[in-house]
Protein backbone atom coordinates (compact mmCIF):
# COMPACT_ATOMS: atom_id res chain seq x y z
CA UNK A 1 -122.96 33.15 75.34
CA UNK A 2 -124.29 36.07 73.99
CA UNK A 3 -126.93 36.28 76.64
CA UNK A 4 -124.68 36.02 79.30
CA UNK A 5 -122.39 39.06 77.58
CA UNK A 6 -125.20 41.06 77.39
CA UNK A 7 -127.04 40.18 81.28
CA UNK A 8 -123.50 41.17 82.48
CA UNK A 9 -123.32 44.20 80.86
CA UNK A 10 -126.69 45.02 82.19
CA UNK A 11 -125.92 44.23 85.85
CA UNK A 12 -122.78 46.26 85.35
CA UNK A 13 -124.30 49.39 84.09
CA UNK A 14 -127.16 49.10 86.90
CA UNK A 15 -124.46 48.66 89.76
CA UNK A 16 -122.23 51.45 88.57
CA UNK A 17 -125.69 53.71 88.37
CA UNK A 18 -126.23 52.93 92.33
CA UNK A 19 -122.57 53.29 93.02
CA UNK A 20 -121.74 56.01 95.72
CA UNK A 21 -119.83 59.14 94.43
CA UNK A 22 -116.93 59.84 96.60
CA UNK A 23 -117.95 63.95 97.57
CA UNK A 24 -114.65 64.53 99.46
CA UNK A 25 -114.68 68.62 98.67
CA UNK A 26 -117.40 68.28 101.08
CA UNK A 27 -115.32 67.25 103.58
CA UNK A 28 -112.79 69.78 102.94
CA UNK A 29 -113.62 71.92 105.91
CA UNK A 30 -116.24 72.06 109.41
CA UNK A 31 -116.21 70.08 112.97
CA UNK A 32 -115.85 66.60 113.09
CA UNK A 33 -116.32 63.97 115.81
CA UNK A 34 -115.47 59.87 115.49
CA UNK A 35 -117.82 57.52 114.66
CA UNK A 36 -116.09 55.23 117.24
CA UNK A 37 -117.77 57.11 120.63
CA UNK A 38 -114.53 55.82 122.43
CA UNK A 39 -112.66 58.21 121.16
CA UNK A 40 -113.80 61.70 122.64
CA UNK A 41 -112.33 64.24 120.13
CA UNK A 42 -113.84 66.57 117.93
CA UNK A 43 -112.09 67.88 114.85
CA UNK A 44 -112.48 71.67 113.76
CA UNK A 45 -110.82 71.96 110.35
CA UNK A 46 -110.63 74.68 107.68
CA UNK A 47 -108.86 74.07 104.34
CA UNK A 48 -105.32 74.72 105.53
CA UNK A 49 -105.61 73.53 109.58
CA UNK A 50 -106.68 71.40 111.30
CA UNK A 51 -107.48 71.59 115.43
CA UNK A 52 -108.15 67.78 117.20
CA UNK A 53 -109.44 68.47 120.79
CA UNK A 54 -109.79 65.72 123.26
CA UNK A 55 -113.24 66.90 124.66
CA UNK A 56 -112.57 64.69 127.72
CA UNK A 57 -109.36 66.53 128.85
CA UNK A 58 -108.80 69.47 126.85
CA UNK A 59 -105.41 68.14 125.18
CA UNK A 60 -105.09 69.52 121.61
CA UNK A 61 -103.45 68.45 118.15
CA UNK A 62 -102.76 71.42 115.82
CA UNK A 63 -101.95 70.06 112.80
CA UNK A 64 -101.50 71.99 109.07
CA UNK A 65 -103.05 70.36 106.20
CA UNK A 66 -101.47 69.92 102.50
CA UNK A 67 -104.42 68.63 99.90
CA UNK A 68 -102.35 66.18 97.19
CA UNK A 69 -106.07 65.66 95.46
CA UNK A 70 -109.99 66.24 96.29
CA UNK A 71 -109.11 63.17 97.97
CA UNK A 72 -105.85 62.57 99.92
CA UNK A 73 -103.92 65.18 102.03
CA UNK A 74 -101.29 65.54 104.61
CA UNK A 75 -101.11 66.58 108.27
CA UNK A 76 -97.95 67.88 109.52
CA UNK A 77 -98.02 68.39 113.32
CA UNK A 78 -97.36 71.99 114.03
CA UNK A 79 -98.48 72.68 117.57
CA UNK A 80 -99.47 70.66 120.66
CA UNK A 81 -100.93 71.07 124.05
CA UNK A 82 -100.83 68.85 126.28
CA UNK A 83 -99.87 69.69 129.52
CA UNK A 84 -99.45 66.43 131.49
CA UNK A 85 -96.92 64.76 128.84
CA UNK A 86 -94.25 65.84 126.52
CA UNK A 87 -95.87 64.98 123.08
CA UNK A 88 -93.47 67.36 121.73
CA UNK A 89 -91.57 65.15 119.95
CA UNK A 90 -94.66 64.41 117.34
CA UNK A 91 -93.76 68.42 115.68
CA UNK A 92 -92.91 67.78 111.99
CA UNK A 93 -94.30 64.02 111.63
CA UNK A 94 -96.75 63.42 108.82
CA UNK A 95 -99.84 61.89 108.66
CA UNK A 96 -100.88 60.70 104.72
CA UNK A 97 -104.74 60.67 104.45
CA UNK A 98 -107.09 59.13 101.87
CA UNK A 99 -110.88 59.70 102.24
CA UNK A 100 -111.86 56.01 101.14
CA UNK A 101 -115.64 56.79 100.79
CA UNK A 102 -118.32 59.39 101.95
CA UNK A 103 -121.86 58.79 102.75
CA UNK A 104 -124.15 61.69 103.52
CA UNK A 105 -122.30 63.44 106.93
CA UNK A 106 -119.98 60.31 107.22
CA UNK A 107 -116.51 59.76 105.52
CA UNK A 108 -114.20 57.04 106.05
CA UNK A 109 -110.49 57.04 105.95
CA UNK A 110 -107.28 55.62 105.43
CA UNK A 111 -104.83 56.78 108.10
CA UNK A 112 -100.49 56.03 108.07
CA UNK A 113 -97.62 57.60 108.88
CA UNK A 114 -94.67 56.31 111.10
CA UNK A 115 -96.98 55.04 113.87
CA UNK A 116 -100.49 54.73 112.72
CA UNK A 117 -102.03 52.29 109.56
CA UNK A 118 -105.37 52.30 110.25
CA UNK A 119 -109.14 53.43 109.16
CA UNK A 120 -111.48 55.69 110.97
CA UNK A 121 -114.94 56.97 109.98
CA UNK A 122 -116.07 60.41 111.03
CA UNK A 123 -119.19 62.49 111.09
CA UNK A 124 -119.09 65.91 109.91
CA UNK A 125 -121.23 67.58 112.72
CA UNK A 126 -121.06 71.02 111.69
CA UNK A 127 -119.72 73.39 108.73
CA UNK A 128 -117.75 76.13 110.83
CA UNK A 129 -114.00 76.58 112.15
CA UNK A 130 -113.94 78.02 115.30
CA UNK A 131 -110.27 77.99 117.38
């Protein structure tokens, strides 16, 4: 029995030595695109907005951004352009966001809010904000 404590306590200190350290300040600010290449967008964020361009039409999500922790923050929709539908209506909704896990230039996340519950993985393709 004594073995097995002690085995286990071994295997548990060499896993947690391997373990990946969430870096999410890392995260905090640059361009982003999705892993997923279906969705064409790429995400130009610095610590208090955050810009989500659709680089197939142009259509744009201006969203601000509230940090909670290193790890979790809010978007509030603040401005939108998209000129062949009235997305309007999205001004003031929230989005509640927990980075899950990072991995060199990838992060994944944990997206909900009135109309989305879902996770997306991004790659953080540069470290500049440009409008």
């Amino acid at each position: 029995m004594r073995l097995t404590a002690s085995l286990l306590l071994i295997l548990t200190m060499y896993c947690k030595s391997y373990s990946q350290e969430k870096n999410c300040s890392a995260f905090w600010t640059g361009t982003f695109s999705y892993a997923d290449k279906e969705m064409p967008y790429r995400i130009v964020r610095d610590e208090s907005i955050q810009i989500e361009t659709n680089t197939d039409t142009g259509d744009e999500l201006h969203t601000s951004i509230e940090w909670k922790s290193d790890c979790e923050y809010i978007l509030t929709y603040i401005k939108i352009k998209y000129p062949k539908r009235d997305m309007n209506y999205l001004l003031g909704t929230k989005i509640f966001v927990k980075i899950l896990e990072t991995n060199g230039n990838r992060m994944k996340v944990h997206v909900k809010s009135n109309v989305l519950d879902n996770e997306y993985e991004f790659i953080k393709v540069g470290n500049t904000f440009t409008e």
